[in-house]
N, C-alpha and C. Protein backbone atom coordinates (compact mmCIF):
# COMPACT_ATOMS: atom_id res chain seq x y z
N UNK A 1 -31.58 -17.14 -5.48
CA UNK A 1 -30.86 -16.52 -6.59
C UNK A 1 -30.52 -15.08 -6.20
N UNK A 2 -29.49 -14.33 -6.44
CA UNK A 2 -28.77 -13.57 -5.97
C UNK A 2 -29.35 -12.35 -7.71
N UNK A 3 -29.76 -10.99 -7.16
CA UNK A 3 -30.06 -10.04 -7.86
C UNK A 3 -29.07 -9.60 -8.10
N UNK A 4 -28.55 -8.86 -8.71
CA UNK A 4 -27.44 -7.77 -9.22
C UNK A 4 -28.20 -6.96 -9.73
N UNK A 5 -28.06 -5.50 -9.03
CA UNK A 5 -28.62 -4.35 -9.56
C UNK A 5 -27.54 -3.52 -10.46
N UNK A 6 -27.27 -3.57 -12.15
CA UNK A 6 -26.24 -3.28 -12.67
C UNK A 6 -25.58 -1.51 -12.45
N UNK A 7 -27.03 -0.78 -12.02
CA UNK A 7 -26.60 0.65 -11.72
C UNK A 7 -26.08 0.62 -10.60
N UNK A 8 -26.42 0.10 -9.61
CA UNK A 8 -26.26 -0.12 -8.24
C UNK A 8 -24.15 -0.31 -7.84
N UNK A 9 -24.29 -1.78 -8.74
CA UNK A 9 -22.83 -2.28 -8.98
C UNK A 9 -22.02 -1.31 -9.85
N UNK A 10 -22.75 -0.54 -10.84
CA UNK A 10 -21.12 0.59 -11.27
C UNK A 10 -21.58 1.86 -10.30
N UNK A 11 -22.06 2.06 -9.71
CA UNK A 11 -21.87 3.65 -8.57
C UNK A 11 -20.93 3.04 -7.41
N UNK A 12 -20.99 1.36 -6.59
CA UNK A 12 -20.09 1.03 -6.18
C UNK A 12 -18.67 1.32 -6.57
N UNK A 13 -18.35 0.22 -7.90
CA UNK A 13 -17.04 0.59 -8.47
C UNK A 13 -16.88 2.00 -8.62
N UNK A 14 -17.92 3.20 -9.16
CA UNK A 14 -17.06 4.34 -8.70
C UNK A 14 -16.85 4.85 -8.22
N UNK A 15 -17.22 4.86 -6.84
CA UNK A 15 -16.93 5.24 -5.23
C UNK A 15 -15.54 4.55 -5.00
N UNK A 16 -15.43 3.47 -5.19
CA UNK A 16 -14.62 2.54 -4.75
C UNK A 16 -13.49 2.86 -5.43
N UNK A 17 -13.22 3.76 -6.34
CA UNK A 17 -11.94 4.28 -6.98
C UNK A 17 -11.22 4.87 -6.71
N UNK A 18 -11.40 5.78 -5.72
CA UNK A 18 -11.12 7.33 -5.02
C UNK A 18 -9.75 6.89 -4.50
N UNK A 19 -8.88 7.60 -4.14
CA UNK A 19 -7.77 6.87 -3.55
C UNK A 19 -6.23 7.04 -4.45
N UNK A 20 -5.18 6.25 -3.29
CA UNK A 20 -4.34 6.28 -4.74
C UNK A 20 -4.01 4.78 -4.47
N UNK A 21 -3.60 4.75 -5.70
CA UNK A 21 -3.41 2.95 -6.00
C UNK A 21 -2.06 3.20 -6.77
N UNK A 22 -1.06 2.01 -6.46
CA UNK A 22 0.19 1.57 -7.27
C UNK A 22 -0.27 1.12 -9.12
N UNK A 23 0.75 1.86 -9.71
CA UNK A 23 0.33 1.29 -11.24
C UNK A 23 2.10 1.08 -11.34
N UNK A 24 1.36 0.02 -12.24
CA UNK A 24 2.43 -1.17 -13.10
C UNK A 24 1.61 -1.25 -14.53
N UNK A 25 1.87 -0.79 -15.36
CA UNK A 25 1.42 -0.90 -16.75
C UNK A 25 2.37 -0.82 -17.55
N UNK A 26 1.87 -2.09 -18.97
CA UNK A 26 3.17 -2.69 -19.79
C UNK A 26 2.74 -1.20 -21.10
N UNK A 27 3.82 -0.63 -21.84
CA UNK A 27 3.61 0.01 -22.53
C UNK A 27 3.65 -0.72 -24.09
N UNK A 28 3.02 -1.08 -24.59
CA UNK A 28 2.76 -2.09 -25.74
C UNK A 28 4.20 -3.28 -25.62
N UNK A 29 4.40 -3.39 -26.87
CA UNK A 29 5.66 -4.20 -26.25
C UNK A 29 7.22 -3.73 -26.04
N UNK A 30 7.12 -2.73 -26.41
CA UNK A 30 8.14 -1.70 -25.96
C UNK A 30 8.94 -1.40 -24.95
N UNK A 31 7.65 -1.02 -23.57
CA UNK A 31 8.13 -0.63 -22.50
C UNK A 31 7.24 -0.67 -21.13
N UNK A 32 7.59 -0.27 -20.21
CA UNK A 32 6.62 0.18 -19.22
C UNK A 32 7.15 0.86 -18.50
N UNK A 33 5.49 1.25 -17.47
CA UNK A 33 5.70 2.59 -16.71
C UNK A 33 5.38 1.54 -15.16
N UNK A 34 5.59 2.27 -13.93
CA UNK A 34 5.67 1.94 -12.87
C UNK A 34 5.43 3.55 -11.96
N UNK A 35 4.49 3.30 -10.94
CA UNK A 35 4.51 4.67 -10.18
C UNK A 35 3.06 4.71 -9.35
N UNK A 36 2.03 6.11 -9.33
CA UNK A 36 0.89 5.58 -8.70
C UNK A 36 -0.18 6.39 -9.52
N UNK A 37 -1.14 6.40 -9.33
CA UNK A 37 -2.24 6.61 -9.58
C UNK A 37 -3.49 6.89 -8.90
N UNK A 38 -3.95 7.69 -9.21
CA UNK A 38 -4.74 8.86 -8.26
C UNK A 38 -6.25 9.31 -8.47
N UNK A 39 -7.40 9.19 -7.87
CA UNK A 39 -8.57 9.49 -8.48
C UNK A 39 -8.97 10.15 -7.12
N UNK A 40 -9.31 11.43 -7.27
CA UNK A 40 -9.86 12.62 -6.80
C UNK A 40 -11.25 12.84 -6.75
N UNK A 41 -12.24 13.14 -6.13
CA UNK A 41 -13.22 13.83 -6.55
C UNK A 41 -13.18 15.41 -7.29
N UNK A 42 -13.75 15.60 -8.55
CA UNK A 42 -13.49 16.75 -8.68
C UNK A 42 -14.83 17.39 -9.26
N UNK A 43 -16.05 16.79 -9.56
CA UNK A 43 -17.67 17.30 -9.26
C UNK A 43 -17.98 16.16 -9.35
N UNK A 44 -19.45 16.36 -8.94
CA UNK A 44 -20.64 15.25 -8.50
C UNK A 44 -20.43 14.07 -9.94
N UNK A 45 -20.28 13.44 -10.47
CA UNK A 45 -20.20 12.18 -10.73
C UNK A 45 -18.87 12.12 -12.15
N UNK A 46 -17.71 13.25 -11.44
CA UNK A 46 -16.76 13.06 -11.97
C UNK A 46 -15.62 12.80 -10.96
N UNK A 47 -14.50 12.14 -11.64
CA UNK A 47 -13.63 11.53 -10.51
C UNK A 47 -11.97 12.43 -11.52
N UNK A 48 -10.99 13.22 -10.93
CA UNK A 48 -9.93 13.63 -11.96
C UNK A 48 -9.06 12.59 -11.23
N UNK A 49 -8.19 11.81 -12.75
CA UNK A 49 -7.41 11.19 -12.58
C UNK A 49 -6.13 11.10 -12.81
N UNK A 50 -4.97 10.65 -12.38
CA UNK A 50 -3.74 10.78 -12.26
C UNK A 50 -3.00 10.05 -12.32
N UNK A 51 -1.88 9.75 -13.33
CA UNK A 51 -0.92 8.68 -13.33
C UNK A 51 0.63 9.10 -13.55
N UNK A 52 1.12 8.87 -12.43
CA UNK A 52 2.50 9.74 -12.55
C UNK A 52 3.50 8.38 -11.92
N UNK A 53 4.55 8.54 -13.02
CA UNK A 53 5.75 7.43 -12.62
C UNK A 53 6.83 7.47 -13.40
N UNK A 54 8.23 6.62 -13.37
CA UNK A 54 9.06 6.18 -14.61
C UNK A 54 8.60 5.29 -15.33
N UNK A 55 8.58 5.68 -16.81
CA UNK A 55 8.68 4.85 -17.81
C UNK A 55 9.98 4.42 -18.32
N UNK A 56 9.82 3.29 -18.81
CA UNK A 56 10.96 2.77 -19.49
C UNK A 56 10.70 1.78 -20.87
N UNK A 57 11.67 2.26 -22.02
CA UNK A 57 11.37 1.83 -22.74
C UNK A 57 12.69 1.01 -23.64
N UNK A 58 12.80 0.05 -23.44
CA UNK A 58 14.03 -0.99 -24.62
C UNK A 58 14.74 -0.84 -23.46
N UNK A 59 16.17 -0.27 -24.38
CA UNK A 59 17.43 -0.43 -22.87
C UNK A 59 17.47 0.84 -22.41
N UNK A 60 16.75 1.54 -22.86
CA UNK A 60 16.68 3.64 -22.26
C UNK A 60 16.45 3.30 -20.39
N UNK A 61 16.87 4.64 -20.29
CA UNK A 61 17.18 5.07 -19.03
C UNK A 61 15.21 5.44 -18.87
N UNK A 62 15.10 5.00 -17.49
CA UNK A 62 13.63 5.28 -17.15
C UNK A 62 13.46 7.13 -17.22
N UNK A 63 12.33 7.53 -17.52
CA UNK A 63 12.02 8.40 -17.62
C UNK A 63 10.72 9.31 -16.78
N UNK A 64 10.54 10.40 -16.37
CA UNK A 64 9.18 10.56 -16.10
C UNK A 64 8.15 10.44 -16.79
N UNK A 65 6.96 9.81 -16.48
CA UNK A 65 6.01 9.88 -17.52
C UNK A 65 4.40 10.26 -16.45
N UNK A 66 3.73 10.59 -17.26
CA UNK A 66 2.11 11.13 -16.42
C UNK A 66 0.99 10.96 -17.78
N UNK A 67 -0.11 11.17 -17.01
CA UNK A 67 -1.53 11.20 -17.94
C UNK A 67 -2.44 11.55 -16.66
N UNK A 68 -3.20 11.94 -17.29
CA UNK A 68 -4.54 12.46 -16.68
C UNK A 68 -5.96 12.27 -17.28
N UNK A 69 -7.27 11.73 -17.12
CA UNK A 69 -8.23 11.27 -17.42
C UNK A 69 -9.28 12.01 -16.59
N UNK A 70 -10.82 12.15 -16.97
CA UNK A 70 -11.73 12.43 -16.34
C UNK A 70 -12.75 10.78 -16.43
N UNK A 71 -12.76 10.36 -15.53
CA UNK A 71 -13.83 9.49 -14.89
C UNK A 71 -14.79 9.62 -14.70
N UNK A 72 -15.95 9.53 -15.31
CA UNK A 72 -17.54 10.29 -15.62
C UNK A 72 -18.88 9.06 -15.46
N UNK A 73 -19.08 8.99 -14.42
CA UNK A 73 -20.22 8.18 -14.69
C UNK A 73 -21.88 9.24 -14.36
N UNK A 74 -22.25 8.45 -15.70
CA UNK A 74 -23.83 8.94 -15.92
C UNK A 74 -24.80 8.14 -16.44
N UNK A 75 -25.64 7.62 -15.99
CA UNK A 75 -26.69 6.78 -16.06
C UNK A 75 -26.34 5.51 -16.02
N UNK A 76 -25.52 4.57 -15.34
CA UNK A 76 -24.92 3.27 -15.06
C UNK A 76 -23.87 3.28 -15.66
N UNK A 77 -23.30 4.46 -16.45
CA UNK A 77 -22.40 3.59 -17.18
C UNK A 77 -20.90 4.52 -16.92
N UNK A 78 -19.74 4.12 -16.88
CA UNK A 78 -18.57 4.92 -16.96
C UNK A 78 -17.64 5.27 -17.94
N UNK A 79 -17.58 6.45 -18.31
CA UNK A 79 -16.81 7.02 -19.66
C UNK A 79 -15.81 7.60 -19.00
N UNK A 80 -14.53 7.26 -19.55
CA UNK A 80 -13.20 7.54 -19.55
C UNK A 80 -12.94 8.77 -20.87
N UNK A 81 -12.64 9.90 -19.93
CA UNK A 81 -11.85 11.03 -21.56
C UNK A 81 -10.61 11.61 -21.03
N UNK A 82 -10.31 12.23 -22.42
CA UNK A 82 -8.94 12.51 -21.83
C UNK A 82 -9.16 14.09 -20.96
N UNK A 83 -8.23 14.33 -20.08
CA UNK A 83 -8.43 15.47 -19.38
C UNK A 83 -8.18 16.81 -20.15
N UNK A 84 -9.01 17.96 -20.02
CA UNK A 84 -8.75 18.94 -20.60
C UNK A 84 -7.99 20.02 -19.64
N UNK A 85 -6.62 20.07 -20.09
CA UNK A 85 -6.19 20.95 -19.13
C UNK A 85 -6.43 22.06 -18.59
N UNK A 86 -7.51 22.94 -19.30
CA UNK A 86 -7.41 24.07 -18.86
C UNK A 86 -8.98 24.18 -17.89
N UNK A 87 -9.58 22.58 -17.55
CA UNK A 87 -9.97 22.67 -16.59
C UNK A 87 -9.09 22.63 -15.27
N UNK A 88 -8.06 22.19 -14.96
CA UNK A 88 -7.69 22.15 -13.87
C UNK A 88 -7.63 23.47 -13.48
């Protein structure tokens, strides 16, 4: 029988985030965005995150769109907030 250590398995996944990755996300049923996405180290068990691309929404002309998140894991578990700008 195979253990799974559950702290073990989310410090993986958040190592394993770092990087930039392609995003394709549907914007409810409206629209979507297309572009990439970005997770940084930016202190010890925070990751700053980045999503920059065109959105498009109905028959509109695509647009720029972005967001930014802090990625926080503390004690097994990972909390998503929104970024406060005037940390950057």
């Amino acid at each position: 029988m195979l253990a799974i250590n559950h702290k073990s398995t989310m410090i993986q996944l958040f190592e394993h985030l770092r990087g930039v990755w392609k995003l394709q996300q549907h914007l409810g049923t409206q629209g979507y965005m297309q572009g990439m996405a970005r997770f940084q180290t930016w202190d010890t068990g925070v990751l700053y995150y980045q999503e920059q691309g065109m959105a498009t929404f109905g028959n509109s002309k695509a647009m720029p769109a972005y967001r930014t998140y802090a990625y926080v894991y503390d004690q097994g578990t990972i909390a998503v907030h929104f970024w406060d700008q005037e940390q950057k």
